[in-house]
Protein backbone atom coordinates (compact mmCIF):
# COMPACT_ATOMS: atom_id res chain seq x y z
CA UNK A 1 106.15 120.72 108.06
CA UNK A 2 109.55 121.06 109.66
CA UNK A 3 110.64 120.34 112.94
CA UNK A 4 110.52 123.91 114.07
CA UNK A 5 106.93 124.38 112.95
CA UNK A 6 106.27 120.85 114.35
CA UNK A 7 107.23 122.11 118.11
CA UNK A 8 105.43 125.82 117.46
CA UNK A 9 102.25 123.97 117.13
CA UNK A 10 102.64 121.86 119.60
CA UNK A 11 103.75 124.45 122.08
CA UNK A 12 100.75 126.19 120.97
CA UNK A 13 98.44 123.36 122.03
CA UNK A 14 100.25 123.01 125.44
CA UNK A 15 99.40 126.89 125.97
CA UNK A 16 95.61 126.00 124.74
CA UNK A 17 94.90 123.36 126.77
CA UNK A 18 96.23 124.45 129.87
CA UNK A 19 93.99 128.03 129.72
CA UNK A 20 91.08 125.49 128.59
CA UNK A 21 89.34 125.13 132.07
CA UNK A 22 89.24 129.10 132.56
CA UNK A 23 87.84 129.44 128.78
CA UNK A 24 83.91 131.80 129.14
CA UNK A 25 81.56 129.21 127.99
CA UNK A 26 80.49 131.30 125.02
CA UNK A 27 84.10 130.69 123.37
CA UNK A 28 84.27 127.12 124.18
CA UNK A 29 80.83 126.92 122.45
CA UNK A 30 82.39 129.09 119.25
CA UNK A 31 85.86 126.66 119.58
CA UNK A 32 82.95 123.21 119.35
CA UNK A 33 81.18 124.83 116.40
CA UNK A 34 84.39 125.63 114.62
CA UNK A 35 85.87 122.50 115.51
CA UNK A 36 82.94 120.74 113.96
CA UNK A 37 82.83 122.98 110.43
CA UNK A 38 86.83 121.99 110.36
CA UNK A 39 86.31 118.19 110.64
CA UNK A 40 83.72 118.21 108.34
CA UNK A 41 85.86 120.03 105.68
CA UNK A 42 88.54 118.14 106.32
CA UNK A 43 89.80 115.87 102.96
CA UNK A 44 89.75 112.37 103.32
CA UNK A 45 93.40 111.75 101.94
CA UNK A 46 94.78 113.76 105.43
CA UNK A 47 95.21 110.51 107.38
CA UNK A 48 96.79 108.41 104.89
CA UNK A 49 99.00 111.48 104.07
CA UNK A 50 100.36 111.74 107.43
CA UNK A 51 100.95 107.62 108.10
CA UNK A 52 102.78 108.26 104.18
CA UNK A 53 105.05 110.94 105.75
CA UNK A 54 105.69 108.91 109.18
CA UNK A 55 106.83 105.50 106.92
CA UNK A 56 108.86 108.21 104.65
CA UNK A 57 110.83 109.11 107.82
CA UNK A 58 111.76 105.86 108.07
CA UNK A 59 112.34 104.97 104.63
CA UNK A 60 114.69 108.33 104.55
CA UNK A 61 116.33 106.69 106.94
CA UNK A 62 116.82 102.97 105.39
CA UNK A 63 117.46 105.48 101.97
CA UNK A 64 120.73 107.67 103.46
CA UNK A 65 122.29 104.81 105.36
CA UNK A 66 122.28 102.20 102.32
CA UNK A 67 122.30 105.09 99.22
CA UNK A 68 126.20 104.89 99.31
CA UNK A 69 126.68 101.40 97.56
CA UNK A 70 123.09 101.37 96.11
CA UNK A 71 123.79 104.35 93.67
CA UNK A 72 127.59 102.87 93.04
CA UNK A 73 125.67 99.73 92.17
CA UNK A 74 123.20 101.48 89.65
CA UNK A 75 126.00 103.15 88.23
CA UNK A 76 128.12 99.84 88.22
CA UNK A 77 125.36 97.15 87.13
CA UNK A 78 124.81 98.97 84.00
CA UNK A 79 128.31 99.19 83.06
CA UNK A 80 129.26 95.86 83.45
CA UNK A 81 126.48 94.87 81.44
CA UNK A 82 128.02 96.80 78.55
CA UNK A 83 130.89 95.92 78.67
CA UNK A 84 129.98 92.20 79.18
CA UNK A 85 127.58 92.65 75.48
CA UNK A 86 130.55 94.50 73.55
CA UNK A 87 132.74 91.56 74.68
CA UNK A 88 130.20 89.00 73.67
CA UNK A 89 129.54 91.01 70.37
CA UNK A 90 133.02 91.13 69.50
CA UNK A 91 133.88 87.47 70.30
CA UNK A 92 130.40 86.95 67.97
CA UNK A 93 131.85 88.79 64.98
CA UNK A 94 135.55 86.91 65.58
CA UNK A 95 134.31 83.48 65.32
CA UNK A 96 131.64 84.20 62.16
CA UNK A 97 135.02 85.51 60.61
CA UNK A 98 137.77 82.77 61.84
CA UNK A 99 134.51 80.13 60.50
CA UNK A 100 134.31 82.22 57.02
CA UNK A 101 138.38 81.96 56.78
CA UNK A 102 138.06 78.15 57.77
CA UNK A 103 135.38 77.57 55.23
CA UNK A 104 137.28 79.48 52.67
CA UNK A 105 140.41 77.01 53.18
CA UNK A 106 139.06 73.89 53.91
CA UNK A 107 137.51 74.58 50.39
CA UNK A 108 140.66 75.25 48.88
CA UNK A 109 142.71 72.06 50.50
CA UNK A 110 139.74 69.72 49.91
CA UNK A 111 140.18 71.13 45.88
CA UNK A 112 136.20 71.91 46.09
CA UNK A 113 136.99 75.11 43.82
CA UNK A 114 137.42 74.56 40.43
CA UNK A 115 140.63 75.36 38.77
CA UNK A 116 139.06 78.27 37.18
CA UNK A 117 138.13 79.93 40.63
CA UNK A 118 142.06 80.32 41.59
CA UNK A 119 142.62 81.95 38.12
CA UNK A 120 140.16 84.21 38.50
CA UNK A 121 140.65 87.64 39.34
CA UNK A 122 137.61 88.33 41.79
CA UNK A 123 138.79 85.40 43.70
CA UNK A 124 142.22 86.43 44.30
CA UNK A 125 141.13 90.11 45.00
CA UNK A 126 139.03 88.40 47.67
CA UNK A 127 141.61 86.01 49.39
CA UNK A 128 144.01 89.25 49.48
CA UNK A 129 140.90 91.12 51.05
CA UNK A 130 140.57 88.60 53.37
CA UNK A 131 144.30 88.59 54.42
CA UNK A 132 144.28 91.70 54.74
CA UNK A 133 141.06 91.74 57.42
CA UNK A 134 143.12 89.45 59.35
């Protein structure tokens, strides 16, 4: 319910219960039976719905006042986090290739290769490769 229906019904109740003492007693009998057949029909989640909609108000509340840098910081958070595992991924893949490149020369300076391996024509195909990556 809105506000405006809110005050209706209460206005309406004001208007009841100040005509209640010149009620016949016939209709105040009919308004005790009715009342009765109501609360019996009535569901059993109607309190807790109404305390859920009073702590609602004031979670609306908390919700517009502190949305502003709450939704820039689940836009931000996420972001960062990105960008922060590309950067780590590409640092990753950088040093597994500057290691590969080290490996490659410290087995070429420490004469690890055989002769053969400089004279052949994979291996030279591969070293240019590698140059080339770099």
């Amino acid at each position: 319910m809105n506000t405006d229906d809110l005050n209706f019904a209460y206005r309406v109740r004001h208007a009841l219960n100040e005509q209640l003492d010149q009620l016949p007693a016939s209709a105040s009998d009919r308004l005790a039976k009715a009342r009765k057949i109501a609360v019996s029909r009535k569901k059993a989640e109607a309190p807790l719905a109404l305390a859920g909609r009073a702590l609602a108000g004031h979670a609306g509340q908390f919700v517009q006042t502190h949305l502003g840098w709450m939704t820039r910081l689940g836009v931000a958070l996420p972001l960062l986090v990105l960008v922060a595992g590309l950067s780590g991924i590409y640092q990753y893949e950088q040093q597994q290739r500057i290691n590969e490149i080290a490996e490659l020369d410290a087995a070429a300076l420490t004469d690890e290769l055989p002769l053969n391996a400089y004279l052949d024509e994979g291996f030279n195909a591969y070293v240019t490769q590698q140059e080339r990556v770099q």
